[in-house]
Protein backbone atom coordinates (compact mmCIF):
# COMPACT_ATOMS: atom_id res chain seq x y z
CA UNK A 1 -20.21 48.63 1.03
CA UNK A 2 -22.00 47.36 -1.85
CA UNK A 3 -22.97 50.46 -5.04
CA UNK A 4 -20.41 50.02 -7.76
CA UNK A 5 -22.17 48.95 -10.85
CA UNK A 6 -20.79 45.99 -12.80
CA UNK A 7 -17.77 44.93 -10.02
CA UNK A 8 -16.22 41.82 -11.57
CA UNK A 9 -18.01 38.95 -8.45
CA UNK A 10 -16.31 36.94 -6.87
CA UNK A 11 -13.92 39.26 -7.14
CA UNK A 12 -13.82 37.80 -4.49
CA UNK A 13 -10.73 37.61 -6.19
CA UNK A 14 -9.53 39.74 -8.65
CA UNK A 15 -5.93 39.83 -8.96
CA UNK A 16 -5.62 36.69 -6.53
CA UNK A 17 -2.27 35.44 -5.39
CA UNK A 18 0.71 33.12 -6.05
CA UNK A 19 -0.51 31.43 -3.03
CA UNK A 20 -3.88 30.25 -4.57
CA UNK A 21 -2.51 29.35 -7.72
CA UNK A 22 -0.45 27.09 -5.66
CA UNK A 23 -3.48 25.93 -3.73
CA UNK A 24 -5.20 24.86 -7.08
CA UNK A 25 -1.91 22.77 -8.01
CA UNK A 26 -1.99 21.11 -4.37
CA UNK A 27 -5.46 20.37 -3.59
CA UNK A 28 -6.56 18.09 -6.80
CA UNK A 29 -8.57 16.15 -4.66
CA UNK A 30 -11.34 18.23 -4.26
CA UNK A 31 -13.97 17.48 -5.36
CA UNK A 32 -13.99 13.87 -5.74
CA UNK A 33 -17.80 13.73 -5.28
CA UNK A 34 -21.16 15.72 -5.67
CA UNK A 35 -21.22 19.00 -3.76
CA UNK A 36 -24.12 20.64 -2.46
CA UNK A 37 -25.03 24.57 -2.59
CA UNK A 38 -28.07 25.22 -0.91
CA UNK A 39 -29.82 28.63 -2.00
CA UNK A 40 -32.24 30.12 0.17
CA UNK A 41 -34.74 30.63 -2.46
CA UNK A 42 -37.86 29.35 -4.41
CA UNK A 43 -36.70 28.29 -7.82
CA UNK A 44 -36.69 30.79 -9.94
CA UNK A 45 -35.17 33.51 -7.41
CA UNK A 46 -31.91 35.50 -7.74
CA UNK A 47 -30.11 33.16 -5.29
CA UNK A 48 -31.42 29.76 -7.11
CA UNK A 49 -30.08 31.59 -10.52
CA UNK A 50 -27.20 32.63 -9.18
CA UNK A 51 -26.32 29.19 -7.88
CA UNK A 52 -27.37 27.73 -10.84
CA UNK A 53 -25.26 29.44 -13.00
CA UNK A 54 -22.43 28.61 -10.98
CA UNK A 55 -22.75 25.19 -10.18
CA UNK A 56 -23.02 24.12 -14.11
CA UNK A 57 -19.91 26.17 -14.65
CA UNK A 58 -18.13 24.31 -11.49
CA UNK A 59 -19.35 20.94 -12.47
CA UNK A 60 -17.66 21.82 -15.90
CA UNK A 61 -14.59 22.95 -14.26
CA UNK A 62 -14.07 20.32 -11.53
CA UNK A 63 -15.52 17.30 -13.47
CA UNK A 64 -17.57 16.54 -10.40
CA UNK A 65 -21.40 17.39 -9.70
CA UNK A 66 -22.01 20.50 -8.02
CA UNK A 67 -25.91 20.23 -7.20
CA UNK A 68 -28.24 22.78 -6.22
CA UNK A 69 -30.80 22.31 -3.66
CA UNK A 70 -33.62 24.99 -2.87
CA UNK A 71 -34.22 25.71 0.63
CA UNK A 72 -37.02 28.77 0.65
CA UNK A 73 -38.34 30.48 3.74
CA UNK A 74 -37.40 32.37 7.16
CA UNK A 75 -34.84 34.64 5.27
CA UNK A 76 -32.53 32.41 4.68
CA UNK A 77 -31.96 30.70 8.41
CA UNK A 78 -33.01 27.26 7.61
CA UNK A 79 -30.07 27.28 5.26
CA UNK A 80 -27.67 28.89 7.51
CA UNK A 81 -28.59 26.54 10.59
CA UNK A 82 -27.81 23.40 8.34
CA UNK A 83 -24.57 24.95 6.67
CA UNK A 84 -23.16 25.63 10.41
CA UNK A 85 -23.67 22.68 11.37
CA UNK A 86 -22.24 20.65 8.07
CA UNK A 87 -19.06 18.95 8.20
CA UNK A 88 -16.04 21.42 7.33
CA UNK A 89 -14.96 19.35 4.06
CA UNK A 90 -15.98 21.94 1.35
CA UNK A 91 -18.90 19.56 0.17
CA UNK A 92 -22.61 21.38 1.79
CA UNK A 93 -22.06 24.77 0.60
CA UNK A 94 -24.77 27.82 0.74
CA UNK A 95 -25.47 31.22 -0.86
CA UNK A 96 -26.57 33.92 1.41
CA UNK A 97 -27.13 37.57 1.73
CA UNK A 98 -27.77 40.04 4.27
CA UNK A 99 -31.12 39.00 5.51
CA UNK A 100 -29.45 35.65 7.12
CA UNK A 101 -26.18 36.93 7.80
CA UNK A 102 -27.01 40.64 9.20
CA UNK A 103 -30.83 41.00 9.59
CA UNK A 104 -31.83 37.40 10.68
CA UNK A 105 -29.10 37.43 13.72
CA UNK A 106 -29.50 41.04 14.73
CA UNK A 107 -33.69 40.46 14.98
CA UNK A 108 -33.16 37.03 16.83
CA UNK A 109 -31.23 37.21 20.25
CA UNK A 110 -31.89 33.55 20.69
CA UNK A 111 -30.02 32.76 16.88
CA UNK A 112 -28.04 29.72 17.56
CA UNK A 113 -25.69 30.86 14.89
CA UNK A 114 -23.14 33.54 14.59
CA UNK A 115 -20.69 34.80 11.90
CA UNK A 116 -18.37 32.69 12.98
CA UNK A 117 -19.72 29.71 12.30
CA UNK A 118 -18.92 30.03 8.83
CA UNK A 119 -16.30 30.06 6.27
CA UNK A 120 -17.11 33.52 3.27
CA UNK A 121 -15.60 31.87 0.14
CA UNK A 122 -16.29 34.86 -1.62
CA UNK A 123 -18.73 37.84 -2.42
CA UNK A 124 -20.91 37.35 -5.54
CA UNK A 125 -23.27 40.64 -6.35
CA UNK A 126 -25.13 43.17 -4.97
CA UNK A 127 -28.93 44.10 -5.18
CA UNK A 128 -30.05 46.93 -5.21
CA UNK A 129 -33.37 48.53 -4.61
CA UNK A 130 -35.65 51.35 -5.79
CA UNK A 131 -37.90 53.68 -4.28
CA UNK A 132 -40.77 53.90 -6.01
CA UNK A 133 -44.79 55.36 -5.70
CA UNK A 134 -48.14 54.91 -6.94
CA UNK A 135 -48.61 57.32 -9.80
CA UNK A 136 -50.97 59.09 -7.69
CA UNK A 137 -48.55 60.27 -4.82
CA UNK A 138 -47.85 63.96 -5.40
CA UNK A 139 -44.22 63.53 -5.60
CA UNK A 140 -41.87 63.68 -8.55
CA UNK A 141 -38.99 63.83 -6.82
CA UNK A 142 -37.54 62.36 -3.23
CA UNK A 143 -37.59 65.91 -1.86
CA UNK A 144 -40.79 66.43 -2.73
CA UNK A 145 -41.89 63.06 -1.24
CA UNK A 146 -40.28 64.00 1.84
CA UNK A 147 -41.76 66.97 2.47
CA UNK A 148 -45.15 65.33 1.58
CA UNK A 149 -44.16 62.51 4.52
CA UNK A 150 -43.55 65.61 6.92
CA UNK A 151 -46.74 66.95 6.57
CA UNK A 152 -48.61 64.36 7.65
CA UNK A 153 -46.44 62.00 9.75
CA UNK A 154 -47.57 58.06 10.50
CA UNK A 155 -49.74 58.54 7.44
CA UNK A 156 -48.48 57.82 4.24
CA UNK A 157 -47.42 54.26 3.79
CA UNK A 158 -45.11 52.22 2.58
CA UNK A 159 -44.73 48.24 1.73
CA UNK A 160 -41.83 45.59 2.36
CA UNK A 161 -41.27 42.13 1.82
CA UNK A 162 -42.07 41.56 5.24
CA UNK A 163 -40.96 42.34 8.97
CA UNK A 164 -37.50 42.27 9.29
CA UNK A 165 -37.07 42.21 5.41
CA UNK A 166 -34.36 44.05 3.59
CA UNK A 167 -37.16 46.57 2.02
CA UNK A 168 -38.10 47.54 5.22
CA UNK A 169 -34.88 48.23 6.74
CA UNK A 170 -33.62 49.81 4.35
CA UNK A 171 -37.23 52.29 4.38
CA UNK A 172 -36.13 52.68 8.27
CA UNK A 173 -32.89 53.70 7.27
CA UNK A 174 -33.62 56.04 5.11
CA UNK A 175 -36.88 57.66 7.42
CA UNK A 176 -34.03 58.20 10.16
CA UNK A 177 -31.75 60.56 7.44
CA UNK A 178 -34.99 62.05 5.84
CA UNK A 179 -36.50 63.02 9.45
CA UNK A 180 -39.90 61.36 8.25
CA UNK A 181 -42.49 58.83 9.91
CA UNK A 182 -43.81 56.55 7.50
CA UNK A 183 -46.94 53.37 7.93
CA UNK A 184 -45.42 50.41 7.50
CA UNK A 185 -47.37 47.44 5.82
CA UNK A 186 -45.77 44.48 5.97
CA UNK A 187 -46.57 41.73 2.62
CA UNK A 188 -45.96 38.22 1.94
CA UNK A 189 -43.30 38.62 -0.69
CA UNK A 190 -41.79 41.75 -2.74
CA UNK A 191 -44.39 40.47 -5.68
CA UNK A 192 -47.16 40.82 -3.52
CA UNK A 193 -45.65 44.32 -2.33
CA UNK A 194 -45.64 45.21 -5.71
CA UNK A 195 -49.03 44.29 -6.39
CA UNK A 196 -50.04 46.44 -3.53
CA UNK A 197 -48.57 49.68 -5.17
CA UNK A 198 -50.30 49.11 -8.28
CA UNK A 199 -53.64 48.25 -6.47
CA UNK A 200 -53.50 51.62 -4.30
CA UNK A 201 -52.95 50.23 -1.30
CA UNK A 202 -49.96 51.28 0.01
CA UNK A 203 -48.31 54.62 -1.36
CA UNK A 204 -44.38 53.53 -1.75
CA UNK A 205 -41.77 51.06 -1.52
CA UNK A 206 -38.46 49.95 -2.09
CA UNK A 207 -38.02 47.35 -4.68
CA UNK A 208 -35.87 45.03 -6.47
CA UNK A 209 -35.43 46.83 -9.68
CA UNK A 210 -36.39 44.00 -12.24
CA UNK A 211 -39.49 43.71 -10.33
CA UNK A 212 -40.62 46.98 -11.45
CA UNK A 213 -38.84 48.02 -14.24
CA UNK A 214 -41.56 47.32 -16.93
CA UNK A 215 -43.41 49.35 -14.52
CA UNK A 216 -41.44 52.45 -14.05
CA UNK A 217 -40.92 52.33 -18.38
CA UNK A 218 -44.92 51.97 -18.15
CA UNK A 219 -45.16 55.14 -15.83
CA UNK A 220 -47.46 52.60 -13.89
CA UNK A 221 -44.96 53.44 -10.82
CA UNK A 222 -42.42 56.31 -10.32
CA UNK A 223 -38.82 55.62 -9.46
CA UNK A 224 -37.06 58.14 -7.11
CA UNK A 225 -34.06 56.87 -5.83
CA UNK A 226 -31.88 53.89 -5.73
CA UNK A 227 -30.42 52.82 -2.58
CA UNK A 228 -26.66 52.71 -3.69
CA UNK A 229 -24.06 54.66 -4.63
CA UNK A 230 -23.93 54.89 -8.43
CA UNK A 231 -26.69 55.11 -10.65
CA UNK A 232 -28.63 51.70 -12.21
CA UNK A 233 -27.91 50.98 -16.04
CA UNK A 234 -31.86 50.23 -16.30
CA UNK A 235 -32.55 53.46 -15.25
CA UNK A 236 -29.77 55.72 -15.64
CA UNK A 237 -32.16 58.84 -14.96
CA UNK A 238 -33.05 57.82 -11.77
CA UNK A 239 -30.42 59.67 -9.52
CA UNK A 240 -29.22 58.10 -6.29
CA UNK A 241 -30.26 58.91 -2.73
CA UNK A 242 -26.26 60.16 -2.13
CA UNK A 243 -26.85 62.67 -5.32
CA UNK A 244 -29.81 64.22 -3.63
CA UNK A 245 -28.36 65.26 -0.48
CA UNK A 246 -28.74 61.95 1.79
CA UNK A 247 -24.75 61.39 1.64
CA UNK A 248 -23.36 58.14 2.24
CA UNK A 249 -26.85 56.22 1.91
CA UNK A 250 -25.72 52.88 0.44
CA UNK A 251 -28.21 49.98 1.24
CA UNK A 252 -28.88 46.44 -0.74
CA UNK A 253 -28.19 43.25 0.18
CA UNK A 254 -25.08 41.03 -0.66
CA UNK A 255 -25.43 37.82 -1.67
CA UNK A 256 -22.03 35.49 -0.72
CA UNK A 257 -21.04 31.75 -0.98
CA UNK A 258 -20.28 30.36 2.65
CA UNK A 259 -19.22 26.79 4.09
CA UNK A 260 -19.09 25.51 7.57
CA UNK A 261 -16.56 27.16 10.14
CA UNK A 262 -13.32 25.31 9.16
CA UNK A 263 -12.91 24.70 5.79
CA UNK A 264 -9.05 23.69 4.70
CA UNK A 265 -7.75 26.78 2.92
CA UNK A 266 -6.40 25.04 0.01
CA UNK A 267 -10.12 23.93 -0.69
CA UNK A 268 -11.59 27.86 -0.15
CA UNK A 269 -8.48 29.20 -2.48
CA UNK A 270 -9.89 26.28 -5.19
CA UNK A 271 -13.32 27.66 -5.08
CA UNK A 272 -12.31 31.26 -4.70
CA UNK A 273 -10.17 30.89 -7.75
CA UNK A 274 -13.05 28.86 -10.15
CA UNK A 275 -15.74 31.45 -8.97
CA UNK A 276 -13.79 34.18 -10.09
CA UNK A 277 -13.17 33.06 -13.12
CA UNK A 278 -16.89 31.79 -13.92
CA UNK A 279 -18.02 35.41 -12.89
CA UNK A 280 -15.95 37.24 -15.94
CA UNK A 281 -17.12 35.00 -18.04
CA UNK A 282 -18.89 37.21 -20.54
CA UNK A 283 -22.01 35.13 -20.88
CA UNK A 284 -22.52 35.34 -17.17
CA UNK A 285 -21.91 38.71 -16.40
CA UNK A 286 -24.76 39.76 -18.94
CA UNK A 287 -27.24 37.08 -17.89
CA UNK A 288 -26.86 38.95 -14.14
CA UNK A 289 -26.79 42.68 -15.71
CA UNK A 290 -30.37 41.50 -16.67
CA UNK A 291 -31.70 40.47 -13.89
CA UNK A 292 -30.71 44.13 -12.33
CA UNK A 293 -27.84 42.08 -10.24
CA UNK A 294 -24.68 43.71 -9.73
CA UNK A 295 -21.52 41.84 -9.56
CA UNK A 296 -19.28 42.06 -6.58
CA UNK A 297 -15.92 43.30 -6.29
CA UNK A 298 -14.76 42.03 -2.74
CA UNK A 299 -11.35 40.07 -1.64
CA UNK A 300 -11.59 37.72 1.43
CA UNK A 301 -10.38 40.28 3.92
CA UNK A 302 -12.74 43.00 2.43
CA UNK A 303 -15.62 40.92 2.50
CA UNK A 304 -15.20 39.78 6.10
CA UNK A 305 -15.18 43.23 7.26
CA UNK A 306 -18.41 43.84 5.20
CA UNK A 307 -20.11 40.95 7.34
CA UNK A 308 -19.79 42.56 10.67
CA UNK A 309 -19.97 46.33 9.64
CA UNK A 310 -23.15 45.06 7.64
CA UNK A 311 -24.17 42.89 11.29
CA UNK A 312 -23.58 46.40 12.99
CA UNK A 313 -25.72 48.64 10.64
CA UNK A 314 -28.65 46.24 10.94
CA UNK A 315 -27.83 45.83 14.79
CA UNK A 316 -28.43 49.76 15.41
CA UNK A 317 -31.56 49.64 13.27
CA UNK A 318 -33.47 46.37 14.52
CA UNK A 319 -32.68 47.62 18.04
CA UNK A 320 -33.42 51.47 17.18
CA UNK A 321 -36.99 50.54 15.98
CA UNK A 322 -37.37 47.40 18.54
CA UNK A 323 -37.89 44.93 15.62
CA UNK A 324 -37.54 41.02 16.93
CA UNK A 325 -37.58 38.19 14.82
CA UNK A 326 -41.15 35.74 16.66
């Protein structure tokens, strides 16, 4: 489950084997020409920067182009559809998160992909979320919102992304464990969500944290929670849902780097191996620190096992709430 601050990404890897070691002195073949990573972003978001940051470091390492291509919209499936379908050879590549991998399969019963159409190379980060209100809510702390929620059910509101979109789930989530019944109003984006707190229109939300951080310093918006398990470094007052009684709540989204179904091991051990070591780079683990993302700590077994517990979580809630992808 994703919530410990500053795990070393990639980690995929930490302490990796003999056995890949060996797979970096076999496979000195690959690459011997320009590799694709697709991010399922607009240019500018955390999975173009993320992929950014690697590829220049890969390029550096492999002396071959790693080149990143920007494929925004639909949470990610466009991406997915064309990685599962790419030839096994380690050369289209993608970064993804939960909203392709979990949300985007459990919402759409006609997907035509699956988990196992891919290969996970390796975890990258975590991102968390905050719940935060309008100034004028008359909450200053989660229990306090909750009881406010209970007293007038299907009335106070909060804002997401979008259907199906991380910030709603994870709302859903947390209005099954609080007991509460919340208005849900859906946005074009978590900017425009934001922009909806601040104009009054919708009470609360849960938000990437460098979205409104400046906010929360501001007192323009009120923090109350964040959705993992250990307190953010940007706001270390700001106590976590598990601290206030709502055990075990541990929700963000993990982004990963995936191939096709297939891929030769020696060529997955080679790219577990360089990620790793790009991600302690010091340099790279503070660029991510500021943008509120939180490195990930996950070998290739662990990670695996996050997929489909993270498929099943979503799985229960889509079909809990009747959400379906049109």
């Amino acid at each position: 489950m994703p919530g410990t601050i500053l795990r070393l990404a990639g980690a995929a890897v930490i302490g990796l084997s003999l056995v890949m070691a060996s797979a970096l002195a076999e496979d000195t073949d690959y690459p011997n020409h320009p590799v694709r990573i697709l991010a399922p972003s607009a240019a500018g978001g955390n999975p173009d920067v993320i992929a950014r940051l690697l590829a220049s470091r890969l390029s550096e390492m492999f002396g071959n182009t790693f080149i990143v291509e920007d494929v925004p919209g639909v949470g990610g499936v466009v991406t997915a559809k064309e990685i599962a379908a790419a030839p096994a050879d380690g050369y289209t590549l993608m970064l993804s998160d939960s909203g392709a991998m979990a949300i985007s399969i459990a919402m759409n019963p006609d997907a035509n992909y699956k988990l196992a159409d891919f290969t996970p190379i390796t975890a990258l980060a975590t991102l968390p979320t905050a719940l935060v209100v309008k100034p004028s809510v008359p909450a200053n702390t989660l229990a306090e919102f909750v009881a406010l929620a209970k007293s007038k059910p299907g009335t106070m509101s909060f804002g997401s992304a979008g259907s199906g979109s991380i910030h709603q789930l994870t709302m859903v989530i947390f209005e099954q464990q609080a007991g509460i019944d919340l208005l849900h109003v859906p946005y074009r984006g978590g900017t425009a969500m934001v922009n909806g707190l601040l104009t009054g229109e919708i009470d609360s939300g849960w938000s990437g944290i460098p979205n409104v951080l400046a906010l929360i310093q501001t007192d323009k918006l009120r923090a109350l929670c964040v959705s993992v398990l250990q307190r953010d470094p940007s706001l270390p007052n700001v106590p976590t849902c598990d601290e206030l009684g709502y055990k075990g709540f541990d929700v963000a989204t993990m982004i990963g780097l995936f191939g096709p179904a297939g891929m030769p091991p020696s060529t997955v051990a080679r790219l577990q191996a360089a990620v790793a070591k790009i991600m302690r780079e010091p340099d790279i683990a503070q660029r991510l620190v500021t943008l509120g993302i939180h490195m990930e700590e996950n070998g290739t077994a662990s990670y695996v096992k996050f997929l489909h517990d993270d498929l099943t979580r979503y799985s229960t809630v889509v079909n809990a709430v009747h959400l379906q992808m049109k």
